[in-house]
Protein backbone atom coordinates (compact mmCIF):
# COMPACT_ATOMS: atom_id res chain seq x y z
CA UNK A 1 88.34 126.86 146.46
CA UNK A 2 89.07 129.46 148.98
CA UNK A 3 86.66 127.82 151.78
CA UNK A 4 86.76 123.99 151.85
CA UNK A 5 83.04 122.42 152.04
CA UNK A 6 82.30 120.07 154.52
CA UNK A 7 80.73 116.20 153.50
CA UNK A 8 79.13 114.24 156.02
CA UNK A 9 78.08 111.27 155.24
CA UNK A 10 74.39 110.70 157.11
CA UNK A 11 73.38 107.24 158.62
CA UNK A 12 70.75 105.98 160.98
CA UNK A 13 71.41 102.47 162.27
CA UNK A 14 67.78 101.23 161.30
CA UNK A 15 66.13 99.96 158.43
CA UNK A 16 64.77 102.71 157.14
CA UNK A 17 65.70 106.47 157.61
CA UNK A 18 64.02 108.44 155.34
CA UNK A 19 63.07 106.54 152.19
CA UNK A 20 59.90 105.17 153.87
CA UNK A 21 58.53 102.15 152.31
CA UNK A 22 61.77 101.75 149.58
CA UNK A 23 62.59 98.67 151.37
CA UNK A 24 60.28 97.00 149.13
CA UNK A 25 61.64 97.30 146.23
CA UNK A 26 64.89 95.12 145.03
CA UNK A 27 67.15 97.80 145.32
CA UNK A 28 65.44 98.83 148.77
CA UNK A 29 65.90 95.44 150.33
CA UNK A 30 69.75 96.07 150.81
CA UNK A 31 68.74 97.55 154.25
CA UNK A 32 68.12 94.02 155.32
CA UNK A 33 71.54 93.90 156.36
CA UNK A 34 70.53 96.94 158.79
CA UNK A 35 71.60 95.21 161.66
CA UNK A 36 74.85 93.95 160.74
CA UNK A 37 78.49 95.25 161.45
CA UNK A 38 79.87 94.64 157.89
CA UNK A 39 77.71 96.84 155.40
CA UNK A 40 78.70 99.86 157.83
CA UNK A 41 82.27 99.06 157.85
CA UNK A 42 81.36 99.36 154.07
CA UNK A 43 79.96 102.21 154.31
CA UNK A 44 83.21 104.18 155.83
CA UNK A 45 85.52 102.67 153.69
CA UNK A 46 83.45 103.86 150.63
CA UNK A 47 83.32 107.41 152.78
CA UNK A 48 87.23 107.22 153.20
CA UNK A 49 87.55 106.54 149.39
CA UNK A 50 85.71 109.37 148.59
CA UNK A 51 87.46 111.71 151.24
CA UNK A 52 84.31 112.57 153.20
CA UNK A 53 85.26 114.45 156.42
CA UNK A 54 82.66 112.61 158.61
CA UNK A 55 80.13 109.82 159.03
CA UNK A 56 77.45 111.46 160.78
CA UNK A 57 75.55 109.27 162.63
CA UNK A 58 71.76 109.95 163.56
CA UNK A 59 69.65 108.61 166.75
CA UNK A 60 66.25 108.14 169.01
CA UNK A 61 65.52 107.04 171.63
CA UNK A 62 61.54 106.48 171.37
CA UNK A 63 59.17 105.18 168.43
CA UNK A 64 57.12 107.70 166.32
CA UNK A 65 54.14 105.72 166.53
CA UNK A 66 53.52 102.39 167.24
CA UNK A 67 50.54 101.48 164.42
CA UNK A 68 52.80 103.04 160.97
CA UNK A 69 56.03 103.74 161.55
CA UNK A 70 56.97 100.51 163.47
CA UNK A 71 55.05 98.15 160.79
CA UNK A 72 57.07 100.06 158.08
CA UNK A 73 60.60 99.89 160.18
CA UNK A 74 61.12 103.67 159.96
CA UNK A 75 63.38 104.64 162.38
CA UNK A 76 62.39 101.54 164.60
CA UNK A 77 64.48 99.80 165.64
CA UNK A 78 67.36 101.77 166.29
CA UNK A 79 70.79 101.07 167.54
CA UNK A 80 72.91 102.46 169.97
CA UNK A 81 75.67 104.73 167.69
CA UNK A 82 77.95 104.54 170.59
CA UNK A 83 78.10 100.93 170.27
CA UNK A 84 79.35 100.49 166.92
CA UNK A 85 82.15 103.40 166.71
CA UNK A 86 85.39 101.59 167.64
CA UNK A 87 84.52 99.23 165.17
CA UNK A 88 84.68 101.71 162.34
CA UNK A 89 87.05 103.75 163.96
CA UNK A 90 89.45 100.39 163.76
CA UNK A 91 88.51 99.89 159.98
CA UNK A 92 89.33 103.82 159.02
CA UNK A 93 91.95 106.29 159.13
CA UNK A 94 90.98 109.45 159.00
CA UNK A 95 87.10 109.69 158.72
CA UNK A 96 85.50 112.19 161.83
CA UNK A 97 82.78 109.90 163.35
CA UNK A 98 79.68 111.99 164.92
CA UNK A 99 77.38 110.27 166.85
CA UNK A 100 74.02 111.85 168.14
CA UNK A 101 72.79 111.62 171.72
CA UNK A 102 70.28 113.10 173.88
CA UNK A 103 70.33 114.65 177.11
CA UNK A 104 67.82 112.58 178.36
CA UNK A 105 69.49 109.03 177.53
CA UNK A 106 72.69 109.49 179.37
CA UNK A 107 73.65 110.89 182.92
CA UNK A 108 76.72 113.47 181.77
CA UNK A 109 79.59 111.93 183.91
CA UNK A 110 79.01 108.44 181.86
CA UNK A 111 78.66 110.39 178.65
CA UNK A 112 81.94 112.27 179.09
CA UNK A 113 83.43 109.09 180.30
CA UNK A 114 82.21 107.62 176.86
CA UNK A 115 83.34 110.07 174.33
CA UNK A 116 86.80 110.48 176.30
CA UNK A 117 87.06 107.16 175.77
CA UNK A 118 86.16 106.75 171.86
CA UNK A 119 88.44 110.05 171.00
CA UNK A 120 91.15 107.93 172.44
CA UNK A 121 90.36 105.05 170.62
CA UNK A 122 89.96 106.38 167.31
CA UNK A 123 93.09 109.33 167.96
CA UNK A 124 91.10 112.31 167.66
CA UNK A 125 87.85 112.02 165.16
CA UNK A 126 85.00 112.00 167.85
CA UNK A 127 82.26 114.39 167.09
CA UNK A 128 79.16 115.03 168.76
CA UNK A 129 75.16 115.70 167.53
CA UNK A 130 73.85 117.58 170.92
CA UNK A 131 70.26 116.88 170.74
CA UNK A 132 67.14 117.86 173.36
CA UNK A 133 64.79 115.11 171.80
CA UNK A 134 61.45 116.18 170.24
CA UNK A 135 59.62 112.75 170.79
CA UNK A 136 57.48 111.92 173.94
CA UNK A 137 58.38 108.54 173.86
CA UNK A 138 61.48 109.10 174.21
CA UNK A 139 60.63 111.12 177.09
CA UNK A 140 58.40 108.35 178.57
CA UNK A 141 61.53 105.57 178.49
CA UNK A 142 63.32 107.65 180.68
CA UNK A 143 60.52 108.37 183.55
CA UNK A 144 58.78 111.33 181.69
CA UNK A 145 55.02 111.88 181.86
CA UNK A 146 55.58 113.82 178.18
CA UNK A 147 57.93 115.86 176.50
CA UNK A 148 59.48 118.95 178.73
CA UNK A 149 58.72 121.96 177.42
CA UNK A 150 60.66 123.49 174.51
CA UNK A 151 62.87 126.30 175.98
CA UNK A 152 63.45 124.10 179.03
CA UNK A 153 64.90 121.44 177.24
CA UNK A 154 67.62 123.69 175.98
CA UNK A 155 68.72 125.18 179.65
CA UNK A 156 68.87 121.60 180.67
CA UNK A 157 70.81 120.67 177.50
CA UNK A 158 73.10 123.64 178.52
CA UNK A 159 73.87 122.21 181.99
CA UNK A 160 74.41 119.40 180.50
CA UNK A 161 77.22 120.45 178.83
CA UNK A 162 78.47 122.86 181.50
CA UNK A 163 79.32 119.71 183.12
CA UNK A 164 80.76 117.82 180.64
CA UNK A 165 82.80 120.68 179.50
CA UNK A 166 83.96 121.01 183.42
CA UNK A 167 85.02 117.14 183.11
CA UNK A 168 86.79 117.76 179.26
CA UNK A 169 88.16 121.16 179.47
CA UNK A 170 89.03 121.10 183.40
CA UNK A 171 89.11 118.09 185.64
CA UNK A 172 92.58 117.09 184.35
CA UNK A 173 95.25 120.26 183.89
CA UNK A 174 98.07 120.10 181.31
CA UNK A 175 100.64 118.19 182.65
CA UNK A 176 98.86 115.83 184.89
CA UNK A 177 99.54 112.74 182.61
CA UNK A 178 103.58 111.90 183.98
CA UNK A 179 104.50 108.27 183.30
CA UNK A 180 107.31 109.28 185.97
CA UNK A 181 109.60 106.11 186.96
CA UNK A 182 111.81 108.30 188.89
CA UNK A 183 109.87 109.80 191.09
CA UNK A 184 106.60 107.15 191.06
CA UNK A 185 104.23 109.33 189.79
CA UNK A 186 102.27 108.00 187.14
CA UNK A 187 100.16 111.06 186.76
CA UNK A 188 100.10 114.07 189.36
CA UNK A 189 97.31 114.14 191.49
CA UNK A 190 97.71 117.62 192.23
CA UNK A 191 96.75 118.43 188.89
CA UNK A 192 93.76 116.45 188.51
CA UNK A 193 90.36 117.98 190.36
CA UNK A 194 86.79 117.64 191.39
CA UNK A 195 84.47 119.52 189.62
CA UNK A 196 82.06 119.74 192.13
CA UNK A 197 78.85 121.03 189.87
CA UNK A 198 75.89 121.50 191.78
CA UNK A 199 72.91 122.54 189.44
CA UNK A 200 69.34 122.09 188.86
CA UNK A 201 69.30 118.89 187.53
CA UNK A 202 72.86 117.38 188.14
CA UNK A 203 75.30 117.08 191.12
CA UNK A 204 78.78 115.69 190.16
CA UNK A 205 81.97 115.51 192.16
CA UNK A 206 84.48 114.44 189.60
CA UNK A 207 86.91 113.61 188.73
CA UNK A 208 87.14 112.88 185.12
CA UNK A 209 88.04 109.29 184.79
CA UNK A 210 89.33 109.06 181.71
CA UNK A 211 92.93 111.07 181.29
CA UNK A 212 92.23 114.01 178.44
CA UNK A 213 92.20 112.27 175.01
CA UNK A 214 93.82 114.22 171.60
CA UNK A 215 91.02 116.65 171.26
CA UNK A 216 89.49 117.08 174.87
CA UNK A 217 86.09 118.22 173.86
CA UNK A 218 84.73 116.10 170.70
CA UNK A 219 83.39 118.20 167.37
CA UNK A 220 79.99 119.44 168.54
CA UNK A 221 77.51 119.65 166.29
CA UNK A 222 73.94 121.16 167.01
CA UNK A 223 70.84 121.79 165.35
CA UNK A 224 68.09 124.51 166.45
CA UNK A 225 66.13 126.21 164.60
CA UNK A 226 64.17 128.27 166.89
CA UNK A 227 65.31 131.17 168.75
CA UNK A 228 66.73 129.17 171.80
CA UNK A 229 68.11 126.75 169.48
CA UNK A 230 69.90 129.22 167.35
CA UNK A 231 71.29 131.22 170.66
CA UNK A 232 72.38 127.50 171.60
CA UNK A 233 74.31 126.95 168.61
CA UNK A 234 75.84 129.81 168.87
CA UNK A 235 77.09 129.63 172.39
CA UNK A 236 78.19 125.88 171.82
CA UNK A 237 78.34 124.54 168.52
CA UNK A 238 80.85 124.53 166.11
CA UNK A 239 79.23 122.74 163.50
CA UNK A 240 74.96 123.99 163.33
CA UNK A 241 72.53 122.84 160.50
CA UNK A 242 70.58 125.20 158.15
CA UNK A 243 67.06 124.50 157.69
CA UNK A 244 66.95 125.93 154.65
CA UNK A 245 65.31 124.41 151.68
CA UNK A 246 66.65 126.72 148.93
CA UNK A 247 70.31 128.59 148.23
CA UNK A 248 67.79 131.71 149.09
CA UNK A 249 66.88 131.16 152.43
CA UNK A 250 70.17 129.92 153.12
CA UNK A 251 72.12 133.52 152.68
CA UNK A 252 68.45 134.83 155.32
CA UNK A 253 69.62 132.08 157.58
CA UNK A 254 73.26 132.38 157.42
CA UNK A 255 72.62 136.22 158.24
CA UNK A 256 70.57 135.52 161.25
CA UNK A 257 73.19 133.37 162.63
CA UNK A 258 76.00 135.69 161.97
CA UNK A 259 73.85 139.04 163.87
CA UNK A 260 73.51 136.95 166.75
CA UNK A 261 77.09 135.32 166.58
CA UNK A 262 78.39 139.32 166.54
CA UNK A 263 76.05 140.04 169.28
CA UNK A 264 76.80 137.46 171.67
CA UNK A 265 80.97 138.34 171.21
CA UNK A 266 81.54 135.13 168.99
CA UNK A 267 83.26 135.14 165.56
CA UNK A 268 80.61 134.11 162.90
CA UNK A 269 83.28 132.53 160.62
CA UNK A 270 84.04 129.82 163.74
CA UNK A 271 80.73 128.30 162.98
CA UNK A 272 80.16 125.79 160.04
CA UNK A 273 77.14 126.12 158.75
CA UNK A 274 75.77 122.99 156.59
CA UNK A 275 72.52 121.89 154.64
CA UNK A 276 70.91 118.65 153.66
CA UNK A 277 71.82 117.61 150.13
CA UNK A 278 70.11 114.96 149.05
CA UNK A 279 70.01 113.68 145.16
CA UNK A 280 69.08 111.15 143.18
CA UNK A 281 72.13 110.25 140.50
CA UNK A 282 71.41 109.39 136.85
CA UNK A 283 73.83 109.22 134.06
CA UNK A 284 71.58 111.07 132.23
CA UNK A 285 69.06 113.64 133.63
CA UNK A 286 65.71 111.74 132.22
CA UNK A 287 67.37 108.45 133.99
CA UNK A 288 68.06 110.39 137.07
CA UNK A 289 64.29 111.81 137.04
CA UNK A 290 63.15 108.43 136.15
CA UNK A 291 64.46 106.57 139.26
CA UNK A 292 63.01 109.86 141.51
CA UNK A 293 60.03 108.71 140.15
CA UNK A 294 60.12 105.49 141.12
CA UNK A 295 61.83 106.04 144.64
CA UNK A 296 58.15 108.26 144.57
CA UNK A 297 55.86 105.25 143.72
CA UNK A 298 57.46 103.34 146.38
CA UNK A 299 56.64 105.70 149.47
CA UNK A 300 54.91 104.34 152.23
CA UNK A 301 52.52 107.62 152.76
CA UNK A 302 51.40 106.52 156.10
CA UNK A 303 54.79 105.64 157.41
CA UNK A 304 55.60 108.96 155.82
CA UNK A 305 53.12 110.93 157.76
CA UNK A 306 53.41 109.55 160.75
CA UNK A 307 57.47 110.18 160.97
CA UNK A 308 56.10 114.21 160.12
CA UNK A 309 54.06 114.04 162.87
CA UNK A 310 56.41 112.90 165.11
CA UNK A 311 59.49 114.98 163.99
CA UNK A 312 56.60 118.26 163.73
CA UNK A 313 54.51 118.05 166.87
CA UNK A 314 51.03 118.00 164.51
CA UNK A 315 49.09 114.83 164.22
CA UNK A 316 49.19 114.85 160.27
CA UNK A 317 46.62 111.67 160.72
CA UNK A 318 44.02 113.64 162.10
CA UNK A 319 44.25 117.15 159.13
CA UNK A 320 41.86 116.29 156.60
CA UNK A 321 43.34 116.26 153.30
CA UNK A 322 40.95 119.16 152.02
CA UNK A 323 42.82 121.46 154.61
CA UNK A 324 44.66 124.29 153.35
CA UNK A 325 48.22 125.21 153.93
CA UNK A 326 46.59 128.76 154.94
CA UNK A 327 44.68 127.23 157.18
CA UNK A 328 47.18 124.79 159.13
CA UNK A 329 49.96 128.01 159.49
CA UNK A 330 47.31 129.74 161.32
CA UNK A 331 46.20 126.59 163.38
CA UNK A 332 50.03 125.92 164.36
CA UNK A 333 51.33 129.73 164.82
CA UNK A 334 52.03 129.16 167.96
CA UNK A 335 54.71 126.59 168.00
CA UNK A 336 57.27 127.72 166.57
CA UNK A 337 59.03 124.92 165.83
CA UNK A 338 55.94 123.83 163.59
CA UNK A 339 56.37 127.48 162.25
CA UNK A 340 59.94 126.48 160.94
CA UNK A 341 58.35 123.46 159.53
CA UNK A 342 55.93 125.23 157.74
CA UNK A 343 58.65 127.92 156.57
CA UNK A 344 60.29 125.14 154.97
CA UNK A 345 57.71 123.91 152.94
CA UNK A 346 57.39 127.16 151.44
CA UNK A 347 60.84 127.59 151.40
CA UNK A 348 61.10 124.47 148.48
CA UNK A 349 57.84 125.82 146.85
CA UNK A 350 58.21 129.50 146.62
CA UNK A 351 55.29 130.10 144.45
CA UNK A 352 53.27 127.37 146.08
CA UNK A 353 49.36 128.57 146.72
CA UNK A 354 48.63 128.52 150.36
CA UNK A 355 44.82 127.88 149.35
CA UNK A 356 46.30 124.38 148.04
CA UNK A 357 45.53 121.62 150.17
CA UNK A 358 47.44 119.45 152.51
CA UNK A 359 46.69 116.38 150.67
CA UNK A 360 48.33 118.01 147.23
CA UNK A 361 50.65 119.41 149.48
CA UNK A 362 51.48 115.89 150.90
CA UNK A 363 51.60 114.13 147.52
CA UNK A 364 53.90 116.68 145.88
CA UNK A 365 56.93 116.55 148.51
CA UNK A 366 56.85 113.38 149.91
CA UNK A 367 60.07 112.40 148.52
CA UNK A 368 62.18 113.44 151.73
CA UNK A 369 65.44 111.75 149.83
CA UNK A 370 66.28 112.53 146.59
CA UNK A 371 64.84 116.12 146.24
CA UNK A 372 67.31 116.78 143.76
CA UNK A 373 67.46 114.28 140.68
CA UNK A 374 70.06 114.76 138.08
CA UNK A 375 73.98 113.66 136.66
CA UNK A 376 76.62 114.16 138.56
CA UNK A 377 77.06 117.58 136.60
CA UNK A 378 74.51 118.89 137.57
CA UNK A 379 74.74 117.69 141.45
CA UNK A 380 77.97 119.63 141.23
CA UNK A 381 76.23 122.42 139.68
CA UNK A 382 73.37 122.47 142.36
CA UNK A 383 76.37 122.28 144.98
CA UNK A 384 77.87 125.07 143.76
CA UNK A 385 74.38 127.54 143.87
CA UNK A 386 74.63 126.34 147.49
CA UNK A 387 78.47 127.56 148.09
CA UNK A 388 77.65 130.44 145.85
CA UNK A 389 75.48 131.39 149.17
CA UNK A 390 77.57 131.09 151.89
CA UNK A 391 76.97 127.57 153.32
CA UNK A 392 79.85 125.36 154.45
CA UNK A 393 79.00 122.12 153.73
CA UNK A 394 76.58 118.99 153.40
CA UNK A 395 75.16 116.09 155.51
CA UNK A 396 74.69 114.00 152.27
CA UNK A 397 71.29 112.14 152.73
CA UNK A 398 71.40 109.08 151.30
CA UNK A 399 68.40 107.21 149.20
CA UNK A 400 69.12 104.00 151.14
CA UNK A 401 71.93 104.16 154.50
CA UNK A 402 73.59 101.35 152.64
CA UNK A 403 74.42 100.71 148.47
CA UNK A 404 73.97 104.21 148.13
CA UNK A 405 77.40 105.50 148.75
CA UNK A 406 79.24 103.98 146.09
CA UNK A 407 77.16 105.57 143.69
CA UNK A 408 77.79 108.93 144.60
CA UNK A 409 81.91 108.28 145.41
CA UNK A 410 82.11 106.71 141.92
CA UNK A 411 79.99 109.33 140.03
CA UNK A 412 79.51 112.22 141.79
CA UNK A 413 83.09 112.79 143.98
CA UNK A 414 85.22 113.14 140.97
CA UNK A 415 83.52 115.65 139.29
CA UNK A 416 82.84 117.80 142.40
CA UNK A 417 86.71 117.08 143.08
CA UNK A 418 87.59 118.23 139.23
CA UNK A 419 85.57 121.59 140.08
CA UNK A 420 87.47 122.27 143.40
CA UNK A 421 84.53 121.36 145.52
CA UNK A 422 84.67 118.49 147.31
CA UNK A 423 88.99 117.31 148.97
CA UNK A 424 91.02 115.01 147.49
CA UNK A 425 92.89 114.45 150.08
CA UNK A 426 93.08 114.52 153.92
CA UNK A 427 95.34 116.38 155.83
CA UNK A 428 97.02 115.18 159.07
CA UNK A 429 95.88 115.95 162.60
CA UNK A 430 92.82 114.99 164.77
CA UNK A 431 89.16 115.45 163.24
CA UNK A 432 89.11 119.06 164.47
CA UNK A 433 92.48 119.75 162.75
CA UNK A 434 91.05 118.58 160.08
CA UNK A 435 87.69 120.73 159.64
CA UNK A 436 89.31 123.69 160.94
CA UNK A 437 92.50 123.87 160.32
CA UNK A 438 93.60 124.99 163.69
CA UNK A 439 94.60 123.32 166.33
CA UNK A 440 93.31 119.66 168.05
CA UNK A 441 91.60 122.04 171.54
CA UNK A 442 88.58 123.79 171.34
CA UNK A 443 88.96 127.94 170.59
CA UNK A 444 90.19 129.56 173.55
CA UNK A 445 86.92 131.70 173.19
CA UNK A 446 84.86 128.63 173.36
CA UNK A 447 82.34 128.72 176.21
CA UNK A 448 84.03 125.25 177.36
CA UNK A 449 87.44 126.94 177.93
CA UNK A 450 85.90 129.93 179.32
CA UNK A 451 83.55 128.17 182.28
CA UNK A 452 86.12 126.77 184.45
CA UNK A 453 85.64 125.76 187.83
CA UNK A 454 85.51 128.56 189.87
CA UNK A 455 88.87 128.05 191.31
CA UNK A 456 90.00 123.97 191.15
CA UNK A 457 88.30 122.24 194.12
CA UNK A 458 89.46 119.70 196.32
CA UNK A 459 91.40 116.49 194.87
């Protein structure tokens, strides 16, 4: 294998993620135990057994809508992911541990402080989701009339991390930490600094407060899909998700990525680039198709389209079913982050009428888990079209957040691991170390080591 793929193993401390309305059903009703500490130490044990590199943790902070999706328990309620990582950072070894949080749920300075702290804890394996938010709830629990504006929410994400990149990257120089007996220094305050940001949203003094922990700067991960998402990925992240449905539109979106990487002066091979996998497992293939039929019979549709409508900006509730896919690209052309959506529908259905109508439309790929149903050959198979086009990796979606895993660690790890496509083993170092092979800092190219501070400020 001459580039290692990346697994992440995707959660969502709630009841139900994406397999709206499975929790019905016998083998659904394991997500009882949703808010419990013990089925996700599980779950990163299993992960750590099957040499995953991360448990990526998703997150909102508002409700989709308060009639469906809160009667269902899709993505309501949802936990804090800060709150649980020391806990499965104490009960693993080497699994990275991404959490996702918006810029509107934490002031910078406490974030830092936060993530500092966890990378400490767990010697190296924080990563971070950077996420604008796309619900207007979410907006409205933090003082918000409504949602900001699309664009906007990316130049305030990108303060955002100016200054938390000023606290990583700056506040404390090398050297600072002494532990001096003989000359009573336990660090040296002449090496520690303000930041002294002033912006348009945020005014912080510094200093850090938390001495520079193994990797400074945690993994960042980002996903944007529009055109100032994509120029945000590629100015920040290191690890940016494809939407792309098919192996196809992957090697179009990997190129797009890679012209703008080039143009903006950034290697395009120093940025992962990873897809949603998503399977149902069957020892045989009609078994595998079987149970994709009945994780299909079990969708709640309403809980289904109101999570759509919320994660989409259209108010699916309110399209008549006799609509045409024609029709609602033209109704929505203007946002183009409902353009993407749209792109990806056609995306999994290439040959897919636009005169069909929503309501087929809805009915035919509803199943937002499992899209792929077949034995563990053929998962390796299908993983292999996807490496065949360039991607780097996988946030594994699971059919239910927990149960699931050991299913695919028992069946479907070995035989990617006998074809040289999944690791076997983890190498030593911090999480970065271990995606990248490089070092534990961020690349000296890295926007974060390139901002500074202007000249250090006062102490």
């Amino acid at each position: 294998m001459t580039s290692r793929l990346i697994y992440n193993g995707f959660l969502h401390l709630t009841p139900n993620h994406h397999s709206h309305g499975y929790w019905r059903t016998p083998e659904g009703s394991i997500q009882y135990g949703y808010s419990k500490l013990e089925p996700y130490v599980h779950v990163v044990k299993t992960l750590e057994r099957g040499c995953f590199d991360t448990l990526f943790i998703a997150d909102v902070s508002g409700v989709y809508d308060f009639e469906h999706t809160i009667r269902a328990g899709s993505q309501f309620p949802s936990a804090d992911p800060i709150t649980i990582v020391s806990a499965l950072g104490l009960a693993t070894e080497h699994l990275g541990l991404a959490v996702t949080s918006n810029i509107i749920q934490s002031h910078p300075f406490a974030f830092a402080r936060q993530l500092s702290s966890l990378d400490h804890y767990t010697n190296g394996r924080i990563g971070w989701n950077i996420v604008t938010s796309y619900l207007t709830n979410g907006f409205q629990n933090f003082g918000y009339d409504g949602i900001v504006p699309h664009d906007e929410r990316y130049r305030w994400a990108q303060e955002y991390l100016d200054v938390a990149y000023k606290l990583w990257e700056h506040s404390w120089e090398e050297g600072a930490v002494l532990h001096d007996a003989s000359s009573n220094r336990f660090f040296d305050p002449e090496r520690i600094h303000r930041i002294n940001h002033v912006g348009d949203r945020y005014r912080v003094a510094g200093p850090h407060i938390v001495e520079p922990s193994p990797q400074r700067t945690p993994v960042l991960f980002q996903a944007g899909n529009s055109t100032a998402g994509r120029e945000f990925a590629v100015r920040n992240a290191e690890v940016t998700f494809l939407p792309s449905a098919t192996p196809e539109a992957a090697v179009r979106d990997i190129a797009i990525l890679d012209d703008l990487a080039l143009r903006l002066g950034r290697d395009p091979k120093s940025l992962k680039k990873i897809v949603t996998l998503s399977t149902v497992i069957g020892s045989t293939e009609e078994e595998a198709r079987r149970k994709q039929a009945y994780l299909h019979e079990h969708t709640d549709f309403a809980a289904f389209q109101a999570f759509l409508s919320g994660n989409s900006g259209i108010d699916y509730f309110n399209i008549p079913p006799e609509t045409t896919i024609r029709e609602l690209q033209e109704r929505y052309a203007s946002s183009e982050h409902v353009r993407s959506g749209f792109r990806r529908i056609l995306d999994r259905n290439p040959d897919l009428d636009l005169d069909a109508t929503w309501g087929e439309h809805l009915v035919q790929t509803a199943l937002l888990p499992g899209r792929f149903a077949g034995t563990p050959e053929q998962i390796a198979d299908e993983v292999q079209r996807w490496a065949d086009a360039g991607v780097d990796g996988f946030n594994v979606v699971p059919i239910t957040t927990l149960g699931w895993w050991d299913e695919w660690v028992d069946h479907v790890v070995p035989v990617l691991q006998a074809r040289g496509l999944a690791q076997s083993e983890y190498t030593p170092g911090t999480f970065r170390q271990k995606l990248f092979g490089a070092g534990d800092r961020l690349a000296d190219s890295h926007r974060a080591r390139a901002i500074g501070l202007n000249g250090f400020g006062t102490h």
